[in-house]
N, C-alpha and C. Protein backbone atom coordinates (compact mmCIF):
# COMPACT_ATOMS: atom_id res chain seq x y z
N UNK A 1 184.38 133.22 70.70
CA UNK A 1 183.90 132.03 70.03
C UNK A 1 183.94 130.88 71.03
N UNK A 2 182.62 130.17 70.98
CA UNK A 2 182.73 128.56 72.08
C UNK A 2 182.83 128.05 71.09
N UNK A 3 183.56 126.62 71.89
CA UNK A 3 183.65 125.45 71.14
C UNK A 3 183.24 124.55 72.03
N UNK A 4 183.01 123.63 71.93
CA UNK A 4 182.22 122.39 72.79
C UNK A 4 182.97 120.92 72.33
N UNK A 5 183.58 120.38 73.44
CA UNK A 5 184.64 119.11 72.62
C UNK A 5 184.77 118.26 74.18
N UNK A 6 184.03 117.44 73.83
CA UNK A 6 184.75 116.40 75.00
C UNK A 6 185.74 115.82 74.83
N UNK A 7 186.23 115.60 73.58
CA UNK A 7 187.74 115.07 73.67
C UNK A 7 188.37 115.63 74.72
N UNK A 8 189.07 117.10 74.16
CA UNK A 8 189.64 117.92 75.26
C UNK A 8 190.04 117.63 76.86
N UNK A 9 189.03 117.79 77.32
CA UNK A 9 188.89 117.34 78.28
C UNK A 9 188.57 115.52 78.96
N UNK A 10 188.37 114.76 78.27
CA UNK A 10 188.73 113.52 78.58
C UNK A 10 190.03 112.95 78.22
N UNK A 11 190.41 113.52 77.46
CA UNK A 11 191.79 113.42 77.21
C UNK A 11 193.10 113.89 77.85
N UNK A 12 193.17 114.89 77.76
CA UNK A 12 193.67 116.19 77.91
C UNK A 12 193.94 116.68 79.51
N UNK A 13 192.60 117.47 79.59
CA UNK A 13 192.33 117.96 80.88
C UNK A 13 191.30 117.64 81.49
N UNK A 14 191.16 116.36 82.23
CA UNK A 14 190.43 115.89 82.85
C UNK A 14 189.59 116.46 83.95
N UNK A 15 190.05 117.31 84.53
CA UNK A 15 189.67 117.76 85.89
C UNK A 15 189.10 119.26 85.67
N UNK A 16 188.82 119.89 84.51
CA UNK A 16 188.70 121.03 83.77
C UNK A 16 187.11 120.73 83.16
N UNK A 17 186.01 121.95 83.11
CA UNK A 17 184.93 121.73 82.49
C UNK A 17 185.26 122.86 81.30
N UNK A 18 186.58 123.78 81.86
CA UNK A 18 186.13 124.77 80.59
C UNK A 18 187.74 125.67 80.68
N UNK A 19 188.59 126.25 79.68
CA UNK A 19 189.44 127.13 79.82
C UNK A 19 189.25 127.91 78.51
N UNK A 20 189.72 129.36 78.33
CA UNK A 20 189.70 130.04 77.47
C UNK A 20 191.25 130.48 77.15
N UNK A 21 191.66 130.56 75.96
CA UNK A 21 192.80 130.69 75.41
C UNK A 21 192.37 131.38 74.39
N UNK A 22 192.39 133.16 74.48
CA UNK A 22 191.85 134.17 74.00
C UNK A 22 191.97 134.02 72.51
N UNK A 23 191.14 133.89 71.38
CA UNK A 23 189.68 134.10 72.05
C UNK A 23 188.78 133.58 72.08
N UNK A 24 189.17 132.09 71.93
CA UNK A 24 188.37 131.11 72.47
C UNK A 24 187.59 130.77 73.85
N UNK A 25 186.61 130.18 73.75
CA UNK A 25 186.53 129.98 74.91
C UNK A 25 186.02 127.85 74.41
N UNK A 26 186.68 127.10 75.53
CA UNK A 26 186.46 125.81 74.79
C UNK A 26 185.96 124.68 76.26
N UNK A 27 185.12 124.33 76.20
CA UNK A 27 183.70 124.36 77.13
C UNK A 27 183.82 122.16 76.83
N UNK A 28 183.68 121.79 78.08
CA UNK A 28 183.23 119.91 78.24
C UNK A 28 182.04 120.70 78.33
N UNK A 29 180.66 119.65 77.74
CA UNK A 29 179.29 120.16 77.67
C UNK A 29 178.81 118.53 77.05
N UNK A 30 178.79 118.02 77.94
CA UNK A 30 177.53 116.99 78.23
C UNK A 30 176.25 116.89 79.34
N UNK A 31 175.17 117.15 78.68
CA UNK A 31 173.57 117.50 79.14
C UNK A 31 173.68 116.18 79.92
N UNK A 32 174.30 114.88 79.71
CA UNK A 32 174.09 113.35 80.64
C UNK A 32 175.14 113.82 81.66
N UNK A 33 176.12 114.51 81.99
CA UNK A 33 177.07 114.71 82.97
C UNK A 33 176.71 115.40 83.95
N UNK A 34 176.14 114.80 85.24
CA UNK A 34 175.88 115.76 85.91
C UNK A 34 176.45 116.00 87.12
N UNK A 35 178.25 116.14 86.90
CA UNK A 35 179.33 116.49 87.39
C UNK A 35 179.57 117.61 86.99
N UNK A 36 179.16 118.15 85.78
CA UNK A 36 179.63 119.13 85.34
C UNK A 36 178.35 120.67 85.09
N UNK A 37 178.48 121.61 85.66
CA UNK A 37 177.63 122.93 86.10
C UNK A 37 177.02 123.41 84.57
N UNK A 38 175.90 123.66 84.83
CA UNK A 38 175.67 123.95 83.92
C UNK A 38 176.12 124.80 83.31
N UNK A 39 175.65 124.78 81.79
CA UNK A 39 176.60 125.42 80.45
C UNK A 39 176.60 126.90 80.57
N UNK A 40 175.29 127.40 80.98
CA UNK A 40 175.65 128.95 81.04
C UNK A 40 176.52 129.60 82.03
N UNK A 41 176.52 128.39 83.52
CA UNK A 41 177.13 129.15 84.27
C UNK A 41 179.25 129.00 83.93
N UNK A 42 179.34 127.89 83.65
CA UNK A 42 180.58 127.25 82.91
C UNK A 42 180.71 128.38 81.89
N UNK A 43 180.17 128.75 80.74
CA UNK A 43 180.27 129.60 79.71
C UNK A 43 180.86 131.32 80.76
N UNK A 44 179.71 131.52 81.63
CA UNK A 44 180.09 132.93 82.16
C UNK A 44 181.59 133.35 82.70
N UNK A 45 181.62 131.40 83.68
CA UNK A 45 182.83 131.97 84.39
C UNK A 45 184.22 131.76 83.29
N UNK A 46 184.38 131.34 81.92
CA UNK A 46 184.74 131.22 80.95
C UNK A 46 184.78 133.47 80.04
N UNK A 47 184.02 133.80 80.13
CA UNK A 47 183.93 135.21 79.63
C UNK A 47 184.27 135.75 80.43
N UNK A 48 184.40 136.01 81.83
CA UNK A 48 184.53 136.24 82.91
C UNK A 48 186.60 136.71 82.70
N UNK A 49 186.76 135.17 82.39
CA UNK A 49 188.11 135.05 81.65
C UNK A 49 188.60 136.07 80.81
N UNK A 50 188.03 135.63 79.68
CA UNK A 50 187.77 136.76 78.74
C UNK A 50 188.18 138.49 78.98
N UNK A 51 187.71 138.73 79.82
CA UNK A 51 187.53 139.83 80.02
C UNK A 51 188.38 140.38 80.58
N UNK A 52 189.11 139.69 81.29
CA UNK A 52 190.18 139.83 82.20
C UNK A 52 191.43 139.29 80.91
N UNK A 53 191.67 139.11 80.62
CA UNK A 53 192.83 138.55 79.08
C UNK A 53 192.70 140.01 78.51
N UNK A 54 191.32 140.78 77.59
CA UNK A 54 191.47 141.65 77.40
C UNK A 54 192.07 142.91 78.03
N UNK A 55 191.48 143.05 79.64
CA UNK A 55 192.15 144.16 80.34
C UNK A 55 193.58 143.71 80.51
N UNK A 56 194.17 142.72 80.68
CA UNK A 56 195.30 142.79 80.85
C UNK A 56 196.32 142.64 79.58
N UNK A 57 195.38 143.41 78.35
CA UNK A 57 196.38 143.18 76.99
C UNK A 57 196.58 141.69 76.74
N UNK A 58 195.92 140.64 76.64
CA UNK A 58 196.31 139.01 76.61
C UNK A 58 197.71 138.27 77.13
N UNK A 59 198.40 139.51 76.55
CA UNK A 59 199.98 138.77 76.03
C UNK A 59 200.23 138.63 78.04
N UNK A 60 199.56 140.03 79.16
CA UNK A 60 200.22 139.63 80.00
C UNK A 60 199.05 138.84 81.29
N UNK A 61 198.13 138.65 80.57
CA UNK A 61 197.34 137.31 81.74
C UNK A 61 197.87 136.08 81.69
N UNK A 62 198.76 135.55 80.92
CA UNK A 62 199.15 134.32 81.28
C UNK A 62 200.21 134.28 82.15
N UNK A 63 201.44 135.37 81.87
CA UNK A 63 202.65 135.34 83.10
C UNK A 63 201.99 136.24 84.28
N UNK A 64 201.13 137.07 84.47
CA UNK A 64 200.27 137.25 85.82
C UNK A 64 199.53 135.71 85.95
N UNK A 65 199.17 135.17 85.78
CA UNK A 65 198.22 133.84 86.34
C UNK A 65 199.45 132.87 86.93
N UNK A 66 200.52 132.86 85.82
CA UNK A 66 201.49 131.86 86.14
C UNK A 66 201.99 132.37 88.04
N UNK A 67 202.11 133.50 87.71
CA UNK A 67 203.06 134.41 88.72
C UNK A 67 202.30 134.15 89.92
N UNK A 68 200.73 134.56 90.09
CA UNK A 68 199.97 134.18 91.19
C UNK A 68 199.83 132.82 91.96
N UNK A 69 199.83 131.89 90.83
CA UNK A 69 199.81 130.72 90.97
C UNK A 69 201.18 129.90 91.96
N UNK A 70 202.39 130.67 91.28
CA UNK A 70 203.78 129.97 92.08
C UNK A 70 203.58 130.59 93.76
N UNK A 71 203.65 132.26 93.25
CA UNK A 71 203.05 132.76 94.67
C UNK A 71 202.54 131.38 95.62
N UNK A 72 201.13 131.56 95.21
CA UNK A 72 200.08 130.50 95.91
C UNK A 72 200.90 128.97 96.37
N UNK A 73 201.79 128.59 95.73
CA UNK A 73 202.10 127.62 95.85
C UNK A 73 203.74 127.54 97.01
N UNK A 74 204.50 128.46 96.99
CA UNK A 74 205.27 129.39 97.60
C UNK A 74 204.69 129.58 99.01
N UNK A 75 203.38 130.15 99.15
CA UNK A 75 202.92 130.06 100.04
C UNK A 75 202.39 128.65 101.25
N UNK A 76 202.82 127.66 100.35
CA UNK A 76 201.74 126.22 101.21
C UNK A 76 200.96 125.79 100.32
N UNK A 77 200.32 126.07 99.42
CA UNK A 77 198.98 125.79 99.03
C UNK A 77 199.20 124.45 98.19
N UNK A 78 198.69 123.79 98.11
CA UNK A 78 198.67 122.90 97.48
C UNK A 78 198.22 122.89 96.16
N UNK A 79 197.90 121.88 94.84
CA UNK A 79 197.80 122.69 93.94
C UNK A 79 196.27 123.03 93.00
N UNK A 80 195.42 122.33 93.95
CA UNK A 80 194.12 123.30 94.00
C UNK A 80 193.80 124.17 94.46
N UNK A 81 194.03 124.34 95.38
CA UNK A 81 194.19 125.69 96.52
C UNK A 81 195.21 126.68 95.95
N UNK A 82 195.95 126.41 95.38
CA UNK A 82 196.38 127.68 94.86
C UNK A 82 196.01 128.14 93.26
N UNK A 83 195.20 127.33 92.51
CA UNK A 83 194.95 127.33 91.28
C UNK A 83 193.43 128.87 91.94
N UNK A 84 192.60 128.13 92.88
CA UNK A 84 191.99 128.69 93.40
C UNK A 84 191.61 130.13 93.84
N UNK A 85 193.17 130.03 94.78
CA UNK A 85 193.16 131.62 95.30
C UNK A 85 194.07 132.54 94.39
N UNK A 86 193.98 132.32 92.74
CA UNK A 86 194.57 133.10 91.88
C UNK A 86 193.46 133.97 91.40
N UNK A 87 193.71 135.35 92.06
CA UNK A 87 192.55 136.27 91.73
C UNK A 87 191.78 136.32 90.46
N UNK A 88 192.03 136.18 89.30
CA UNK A 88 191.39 135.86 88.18
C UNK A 88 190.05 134.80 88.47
N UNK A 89 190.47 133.70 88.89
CA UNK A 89 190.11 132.54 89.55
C UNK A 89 188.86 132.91 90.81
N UNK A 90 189.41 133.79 91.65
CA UNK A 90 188.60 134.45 92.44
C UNK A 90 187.16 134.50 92.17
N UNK A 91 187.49 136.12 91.18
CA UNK A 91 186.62 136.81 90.35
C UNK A 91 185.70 136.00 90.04
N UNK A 92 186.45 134.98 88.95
CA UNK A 92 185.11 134.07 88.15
C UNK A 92 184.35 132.90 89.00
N UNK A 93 184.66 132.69 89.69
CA UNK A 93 184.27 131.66 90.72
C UNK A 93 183.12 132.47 92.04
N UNK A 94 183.34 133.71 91.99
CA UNK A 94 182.22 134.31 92.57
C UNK A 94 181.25 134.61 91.99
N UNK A 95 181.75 135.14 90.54
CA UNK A 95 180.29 135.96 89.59
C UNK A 95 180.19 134.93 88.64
N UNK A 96 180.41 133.49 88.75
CA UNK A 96 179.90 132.68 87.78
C UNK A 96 178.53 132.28 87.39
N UNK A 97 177.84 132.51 88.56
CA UNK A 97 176.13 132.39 88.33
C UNK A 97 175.50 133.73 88.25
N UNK A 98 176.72 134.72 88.40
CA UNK A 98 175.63 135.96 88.09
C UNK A 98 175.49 136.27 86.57
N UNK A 99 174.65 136.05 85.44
CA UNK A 99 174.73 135.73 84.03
C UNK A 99 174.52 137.46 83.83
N UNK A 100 174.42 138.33 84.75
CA UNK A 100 174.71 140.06 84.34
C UNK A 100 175.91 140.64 84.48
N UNK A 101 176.35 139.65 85.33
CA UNK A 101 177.69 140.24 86.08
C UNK A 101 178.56 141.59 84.81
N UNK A 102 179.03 140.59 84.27
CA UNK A 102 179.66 141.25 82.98
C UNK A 102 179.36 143.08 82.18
N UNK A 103 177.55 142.91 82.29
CA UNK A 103 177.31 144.06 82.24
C UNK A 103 178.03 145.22 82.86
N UNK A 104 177.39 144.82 84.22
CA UNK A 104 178.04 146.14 85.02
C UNK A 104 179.30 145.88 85.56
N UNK A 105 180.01 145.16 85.91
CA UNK A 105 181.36 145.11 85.96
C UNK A 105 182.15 145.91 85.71
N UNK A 106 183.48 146.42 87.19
CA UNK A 106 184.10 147.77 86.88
C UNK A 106 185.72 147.15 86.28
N UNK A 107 186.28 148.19 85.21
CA UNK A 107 187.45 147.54 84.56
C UNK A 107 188.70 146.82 85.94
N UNK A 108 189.09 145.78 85.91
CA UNK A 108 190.21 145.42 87.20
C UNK A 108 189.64 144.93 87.77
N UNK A 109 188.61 144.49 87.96
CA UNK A 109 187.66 144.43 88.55
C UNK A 109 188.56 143.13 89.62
N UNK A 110 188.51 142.49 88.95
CA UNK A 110 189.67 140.88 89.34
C UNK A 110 190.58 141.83 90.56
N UNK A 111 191.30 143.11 90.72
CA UNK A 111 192.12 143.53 91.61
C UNK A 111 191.80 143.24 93.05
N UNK A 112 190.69 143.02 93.19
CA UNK A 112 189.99 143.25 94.59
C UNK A 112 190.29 141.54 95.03
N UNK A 113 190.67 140.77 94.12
CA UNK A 113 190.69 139.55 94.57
C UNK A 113 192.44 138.91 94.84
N UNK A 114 192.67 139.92 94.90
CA UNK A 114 194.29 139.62 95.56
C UNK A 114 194.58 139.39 96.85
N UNK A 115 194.85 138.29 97.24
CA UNK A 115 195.00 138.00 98.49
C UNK A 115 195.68 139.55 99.61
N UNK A 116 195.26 139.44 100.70
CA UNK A 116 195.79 140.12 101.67
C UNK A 116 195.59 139.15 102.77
N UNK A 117 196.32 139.61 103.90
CA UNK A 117 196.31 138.75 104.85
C UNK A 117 194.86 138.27 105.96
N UNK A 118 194.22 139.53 105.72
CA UNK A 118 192.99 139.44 106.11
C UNK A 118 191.77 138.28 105.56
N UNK A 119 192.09 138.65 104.11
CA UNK A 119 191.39 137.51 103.30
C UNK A 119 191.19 136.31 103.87
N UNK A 120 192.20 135.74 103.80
CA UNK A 120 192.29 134.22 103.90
C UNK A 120 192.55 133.97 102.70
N UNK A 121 192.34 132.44 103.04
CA UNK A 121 192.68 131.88 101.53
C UNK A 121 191.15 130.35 101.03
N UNK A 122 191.17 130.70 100.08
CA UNK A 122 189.76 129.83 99.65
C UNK A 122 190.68 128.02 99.77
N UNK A 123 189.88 126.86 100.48
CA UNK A 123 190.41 126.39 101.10
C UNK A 123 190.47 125.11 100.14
N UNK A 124 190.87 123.79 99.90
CA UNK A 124 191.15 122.84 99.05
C UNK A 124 189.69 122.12 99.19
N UNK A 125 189.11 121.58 98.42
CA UNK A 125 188.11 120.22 98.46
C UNK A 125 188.23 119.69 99.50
């Protein structure tokens, strides 16, 4: 289910166009804002979410996200840069404009986006 609320986010979470808190998905969506990506691609990388909450049983994507995140931060990162290089985060931030992605998408898919040293790390604004 979307919801569409600028409160939310002018309030709230400012720096956010969209988070899902299964099984919602709850979307900033102003057509005059053009800071903010458009709605389908915002919506995808939002299901994207989704999908990843389901494979990981819900109850454990939030202490995996938390967990990646301290990691990331443990590491140096500051705290976009590590919001960033949290594989979930990865995932949706690559296949956010692909509006098929989802189709063919293999289950774990998010696994491949775990840092290794080779990687690197996706870098701050």
């Amino acid at each position: 289910m979307i919801i569409i609320s600028k409160f939310i986010f002018n309030k709230i979470l400012k720096n956010y166009t969209g988070i899902t808190l299964f099984p919602f998905i709850i979307l900033k969506y102003d057509k005059n804002d053009k800071s903010v990506q458009p709605y389908e691609v915002v919506a995808n990388h939002e299901r994207i979410h989704l999908r990843q909450q389901l494979e990981t049983l819900v109850v454990f994507f939030y202490p995996m996200y938390l967990i990646f995140y301290t990691i990331n931060r443990f590491k140096g990162m500051k705290h976009y840069e590590a919001y960033r290089n949290i594989p979930f985060e990865r995932e949706s931030y690559v296949y956010e404009s692909d509006l098929n992605y989802l189709k063919n998408r293999k289950f774990w898919n998010w696994r491949q986006f775990i840092l290794t040293p080779k990687d690197g790390v996706i870098s701050s604004r």
